[in-house]
N, C-alpha and C. Protein backbone atom coordinates (compact mmCIF):
# COMPACT_ATOMS: atom_id res chain seq x y z
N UNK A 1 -29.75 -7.64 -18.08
CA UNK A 1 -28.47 -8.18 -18.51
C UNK A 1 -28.65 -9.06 -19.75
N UNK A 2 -29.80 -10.13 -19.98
CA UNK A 2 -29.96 -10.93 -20.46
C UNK A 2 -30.33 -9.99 -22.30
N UNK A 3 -31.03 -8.97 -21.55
CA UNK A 3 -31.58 -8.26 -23.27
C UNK A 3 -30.23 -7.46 -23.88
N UNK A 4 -29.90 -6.75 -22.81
CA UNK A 4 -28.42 -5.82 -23.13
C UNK A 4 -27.54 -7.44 -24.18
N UNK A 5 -27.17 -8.66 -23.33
CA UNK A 5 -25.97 -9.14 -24.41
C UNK A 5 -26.72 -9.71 -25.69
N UNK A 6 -28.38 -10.03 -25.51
CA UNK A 6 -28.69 -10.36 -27.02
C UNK A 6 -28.29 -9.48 -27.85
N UNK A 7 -28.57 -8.07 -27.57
CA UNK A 7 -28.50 -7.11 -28.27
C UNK A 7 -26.88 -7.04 -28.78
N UNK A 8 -25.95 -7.69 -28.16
CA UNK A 8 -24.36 -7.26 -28.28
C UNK A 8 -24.18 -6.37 -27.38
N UNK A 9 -24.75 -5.62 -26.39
CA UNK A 9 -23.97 -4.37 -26.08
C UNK A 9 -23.68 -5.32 -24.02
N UNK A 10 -23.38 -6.67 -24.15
CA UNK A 10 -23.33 -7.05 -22.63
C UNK A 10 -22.78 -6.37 -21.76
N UNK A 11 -21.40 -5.55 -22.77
CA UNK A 11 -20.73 -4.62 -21.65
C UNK A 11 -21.09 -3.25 -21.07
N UNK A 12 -22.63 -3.01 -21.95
CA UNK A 12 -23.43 -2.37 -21.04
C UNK A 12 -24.39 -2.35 -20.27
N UNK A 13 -24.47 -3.73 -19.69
CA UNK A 13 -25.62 -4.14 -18.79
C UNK A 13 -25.68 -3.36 -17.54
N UNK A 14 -24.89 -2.41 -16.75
CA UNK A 14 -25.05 -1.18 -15.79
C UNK A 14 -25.54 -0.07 -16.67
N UNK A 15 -25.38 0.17 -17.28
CA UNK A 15 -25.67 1.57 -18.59
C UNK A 15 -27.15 1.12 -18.49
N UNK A 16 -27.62 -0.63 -19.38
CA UNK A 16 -28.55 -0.64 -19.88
C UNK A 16 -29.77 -0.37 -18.70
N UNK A 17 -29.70 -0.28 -17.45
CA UNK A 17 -30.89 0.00 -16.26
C UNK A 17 -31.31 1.40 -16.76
N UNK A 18 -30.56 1.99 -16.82
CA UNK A 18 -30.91 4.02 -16.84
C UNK A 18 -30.64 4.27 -18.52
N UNK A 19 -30.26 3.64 -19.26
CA UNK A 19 -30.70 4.46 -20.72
C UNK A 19 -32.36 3.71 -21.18
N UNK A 20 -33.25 4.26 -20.75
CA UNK A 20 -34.84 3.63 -21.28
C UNK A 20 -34.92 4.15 -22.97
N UNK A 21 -34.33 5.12 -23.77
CA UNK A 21 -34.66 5.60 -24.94
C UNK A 21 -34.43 4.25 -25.94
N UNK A 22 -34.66 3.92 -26.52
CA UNK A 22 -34.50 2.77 -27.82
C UNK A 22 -32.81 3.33 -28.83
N UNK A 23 -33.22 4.66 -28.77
CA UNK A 23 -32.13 5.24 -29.28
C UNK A 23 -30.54 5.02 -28.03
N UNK A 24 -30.18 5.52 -27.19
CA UNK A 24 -29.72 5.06 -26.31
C UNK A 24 -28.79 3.58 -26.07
N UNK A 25 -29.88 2.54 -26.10
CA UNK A 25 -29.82 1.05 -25.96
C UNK A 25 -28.94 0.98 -27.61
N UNK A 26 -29.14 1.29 -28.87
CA UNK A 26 -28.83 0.72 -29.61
C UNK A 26 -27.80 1.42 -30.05
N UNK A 27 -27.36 2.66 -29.73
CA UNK A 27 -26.26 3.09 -29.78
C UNK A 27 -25.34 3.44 -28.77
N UNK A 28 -25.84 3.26 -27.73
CA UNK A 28 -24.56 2.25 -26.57
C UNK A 28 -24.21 4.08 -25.85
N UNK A 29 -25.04 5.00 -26.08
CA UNK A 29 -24.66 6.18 -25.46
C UNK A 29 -25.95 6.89 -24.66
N UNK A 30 -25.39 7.80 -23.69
CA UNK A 30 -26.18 8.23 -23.13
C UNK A 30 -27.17 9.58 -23.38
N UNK A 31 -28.36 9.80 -23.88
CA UNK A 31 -29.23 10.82 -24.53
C UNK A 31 -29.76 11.51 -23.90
N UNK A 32 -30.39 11.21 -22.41
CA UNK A 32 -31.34 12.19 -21.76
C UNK A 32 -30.41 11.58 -20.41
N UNK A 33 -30.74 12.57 -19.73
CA UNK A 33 -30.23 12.40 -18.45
C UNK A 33 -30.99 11.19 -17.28
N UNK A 34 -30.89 10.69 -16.78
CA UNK A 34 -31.64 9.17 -15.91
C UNK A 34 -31.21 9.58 -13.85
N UNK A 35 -31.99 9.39 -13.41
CA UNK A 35 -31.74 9.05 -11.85
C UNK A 35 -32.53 7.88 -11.20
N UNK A 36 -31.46 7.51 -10.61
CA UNK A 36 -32.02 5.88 -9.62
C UNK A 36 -31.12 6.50 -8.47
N UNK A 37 -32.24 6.05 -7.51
CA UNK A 37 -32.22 6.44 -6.02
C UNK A 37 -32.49 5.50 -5.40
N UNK A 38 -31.59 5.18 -4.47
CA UNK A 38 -31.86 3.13 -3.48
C UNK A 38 -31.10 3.82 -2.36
N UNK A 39 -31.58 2.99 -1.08
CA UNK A 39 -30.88 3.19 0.12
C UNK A 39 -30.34 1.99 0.56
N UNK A 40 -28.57 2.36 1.50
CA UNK A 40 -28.50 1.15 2.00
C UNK A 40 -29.24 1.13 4.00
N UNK A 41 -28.69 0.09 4.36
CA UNK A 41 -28.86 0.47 6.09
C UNK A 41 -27.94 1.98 6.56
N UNK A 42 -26.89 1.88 5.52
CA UNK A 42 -26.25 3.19 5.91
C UNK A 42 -26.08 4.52 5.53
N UNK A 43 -26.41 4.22 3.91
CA UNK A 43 -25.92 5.37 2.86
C UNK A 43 -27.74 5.88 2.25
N UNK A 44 -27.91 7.01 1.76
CA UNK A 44 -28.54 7.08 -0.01
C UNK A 44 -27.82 7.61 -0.83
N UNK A 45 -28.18 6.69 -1.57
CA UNK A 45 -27.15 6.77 -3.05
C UNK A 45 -28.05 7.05 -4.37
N UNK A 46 -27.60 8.22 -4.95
CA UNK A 46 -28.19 8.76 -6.02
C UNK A 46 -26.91 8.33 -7.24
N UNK A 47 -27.45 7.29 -8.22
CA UNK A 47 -26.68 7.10 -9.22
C UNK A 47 -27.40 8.44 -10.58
N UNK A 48 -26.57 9.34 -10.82
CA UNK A 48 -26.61 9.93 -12.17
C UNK A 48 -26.04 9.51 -13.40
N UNK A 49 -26.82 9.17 -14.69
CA UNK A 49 -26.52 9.49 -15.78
C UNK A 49 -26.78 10.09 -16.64
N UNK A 50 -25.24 11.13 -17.20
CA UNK A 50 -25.78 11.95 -18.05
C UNK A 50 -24.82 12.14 -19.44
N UNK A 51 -25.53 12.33 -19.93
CA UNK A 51 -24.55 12.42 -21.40
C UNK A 51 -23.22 12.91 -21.59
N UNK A 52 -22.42 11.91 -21.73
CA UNK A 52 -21.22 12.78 -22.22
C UNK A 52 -20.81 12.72 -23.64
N UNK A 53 -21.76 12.01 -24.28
CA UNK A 53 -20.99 12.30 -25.58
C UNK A 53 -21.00 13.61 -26.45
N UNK A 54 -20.50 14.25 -26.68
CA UNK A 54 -20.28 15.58 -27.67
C UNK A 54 -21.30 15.90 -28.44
N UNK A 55 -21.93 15.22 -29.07
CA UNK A 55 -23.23 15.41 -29.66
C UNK A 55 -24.29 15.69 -28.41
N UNK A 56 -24.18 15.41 -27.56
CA UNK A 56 -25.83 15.57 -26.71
C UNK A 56 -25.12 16.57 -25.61
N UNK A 57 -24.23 17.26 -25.48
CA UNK A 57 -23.70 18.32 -23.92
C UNK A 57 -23.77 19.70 -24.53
């Protein structure tokens, strides 16, 4: 959270966990596809991100 708002982009501090590319982080979009996988006591939850911007689909 803390690197995402130095950078300006605070309002992507959920984005910034799953975009790792440098490219990504500094242009605030999503490039390669990312998965994070956590369990609760009840659920597993697979968060996907994947590109939607027009240039990368």
């Amino acid at each position: 959270e803390k690197e995402a708002a130095e950078l300006g982009k605070g309002s992507f501090k959920y984005a910034w966990v799953l975009d790792k590319l440098k490219a990504e982080r500094e242009r605030g979009i999503t490039i390669d596809i990312a998965l994070w996988k956590f369990e609760t006591p009840r659920y597993y939850v697979t968060v996907i991100d994947a590109p939607g911007h027009r240039d990368f689909i």
